[in-house]
Protein backbone atom coordinates (compact mmCIF):
# COMPACT_ATOMS: atom_id res chain seq x y z
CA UNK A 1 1.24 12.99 5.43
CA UNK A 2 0.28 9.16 5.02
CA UNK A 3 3.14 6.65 5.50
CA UNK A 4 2.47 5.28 2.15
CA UNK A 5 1.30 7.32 -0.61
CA UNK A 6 -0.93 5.80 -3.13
CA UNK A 7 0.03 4.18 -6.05
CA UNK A 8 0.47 6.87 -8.81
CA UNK A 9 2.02 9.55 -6.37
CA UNK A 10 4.78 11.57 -8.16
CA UNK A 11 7.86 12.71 -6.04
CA UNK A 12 11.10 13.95 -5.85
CA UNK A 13 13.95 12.22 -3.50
CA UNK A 14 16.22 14.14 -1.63
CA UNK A 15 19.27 14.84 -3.32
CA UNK A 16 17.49 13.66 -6.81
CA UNK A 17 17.56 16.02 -10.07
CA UNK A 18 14.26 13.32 -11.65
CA UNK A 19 11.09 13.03 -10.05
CA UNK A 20 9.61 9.27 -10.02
CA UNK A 21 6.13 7.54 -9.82
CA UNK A 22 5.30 5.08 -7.43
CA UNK A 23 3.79 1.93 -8.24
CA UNK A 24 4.76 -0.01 -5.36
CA UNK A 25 4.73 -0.35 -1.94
CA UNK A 26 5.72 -2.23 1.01
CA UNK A 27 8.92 -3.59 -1.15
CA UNK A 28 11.39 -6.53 -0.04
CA UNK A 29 14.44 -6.29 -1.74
CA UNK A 30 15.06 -10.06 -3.12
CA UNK A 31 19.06 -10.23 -2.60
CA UNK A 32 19.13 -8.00 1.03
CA UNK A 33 16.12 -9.35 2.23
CA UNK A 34 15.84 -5.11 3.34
CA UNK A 35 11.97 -4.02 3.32
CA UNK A 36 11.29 -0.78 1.61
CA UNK A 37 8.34 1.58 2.05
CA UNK A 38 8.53 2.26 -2.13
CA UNK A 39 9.24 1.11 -5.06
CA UNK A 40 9.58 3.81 -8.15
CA UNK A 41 10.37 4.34 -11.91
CA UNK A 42 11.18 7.26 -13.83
CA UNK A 43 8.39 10.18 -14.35
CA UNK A 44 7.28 10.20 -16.90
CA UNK A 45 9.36 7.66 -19.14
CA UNK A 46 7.65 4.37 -16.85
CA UNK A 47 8.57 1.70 -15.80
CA UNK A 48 11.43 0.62 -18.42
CA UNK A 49 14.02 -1.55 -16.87
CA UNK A 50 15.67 -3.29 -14.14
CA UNK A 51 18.35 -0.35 -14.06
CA UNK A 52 15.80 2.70 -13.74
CA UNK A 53 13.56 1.05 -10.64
CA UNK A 54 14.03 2.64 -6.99
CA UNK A 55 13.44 1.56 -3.97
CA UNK A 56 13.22 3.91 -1.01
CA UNK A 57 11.91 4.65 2.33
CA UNK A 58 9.12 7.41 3.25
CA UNK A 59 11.45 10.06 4.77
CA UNK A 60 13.72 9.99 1.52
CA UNK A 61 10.98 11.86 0.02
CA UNK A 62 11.99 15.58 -0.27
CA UNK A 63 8.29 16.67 -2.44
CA UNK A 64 5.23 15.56 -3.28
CA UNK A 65 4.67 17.14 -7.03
CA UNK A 66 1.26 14.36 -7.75
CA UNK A 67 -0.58 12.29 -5.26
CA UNK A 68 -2.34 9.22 -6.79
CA UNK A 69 -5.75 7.94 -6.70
CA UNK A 70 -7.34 7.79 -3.24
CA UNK A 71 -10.75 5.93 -2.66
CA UNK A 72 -12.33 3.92 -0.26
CA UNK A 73 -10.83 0.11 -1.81
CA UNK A 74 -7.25 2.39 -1.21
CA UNK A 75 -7.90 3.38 2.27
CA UNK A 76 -9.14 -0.60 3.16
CA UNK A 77 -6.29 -1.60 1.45
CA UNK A 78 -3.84 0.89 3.23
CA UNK A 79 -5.64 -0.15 6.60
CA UNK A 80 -5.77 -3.94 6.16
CA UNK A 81 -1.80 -4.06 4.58
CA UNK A 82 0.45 -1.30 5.29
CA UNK A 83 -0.07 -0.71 8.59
């Protein structure tokens, strides 16, 4: 597995009873200053507060249920970014 799953991917954290959606990546935490490899909402409800967003690294991940979109403008942007 990728270190960073595309935007889109659906998972389920270890110890979590509600899979999320990622729609970010690469994530520094404003207050902390702590870098994150993800940041999450609820699946499927969205993206609909403060409260209900996660951050969390790649080896929280317990299962992959979806994984998002993957073309070529990903993979450049994976390469070029997140490496």
């Amino acid at each position: 597995m990728d270190k960073y799953l595309p935007i889109g991917s659906v998972v389920l954290l270890k110890n979590g009873t509600k899979r999320v959606m990622i729609y970010g990546r690469k994530q520094i935490h404003i207050e902390t200053g702590k870098e994150w490899d993800y940041l999450a909402c609820l699946y499927p409800e969205g993206n609909i507060n403060e409260e209900f967003m996660y951050l969390f690294n790649h080896d929280q991940i317990d299962k992959v249920y979806y994984l998002g979109y993957r073309d070529d403008e990903e993979v450049k942007f994976v390469e070029e970014n997140l490496k």
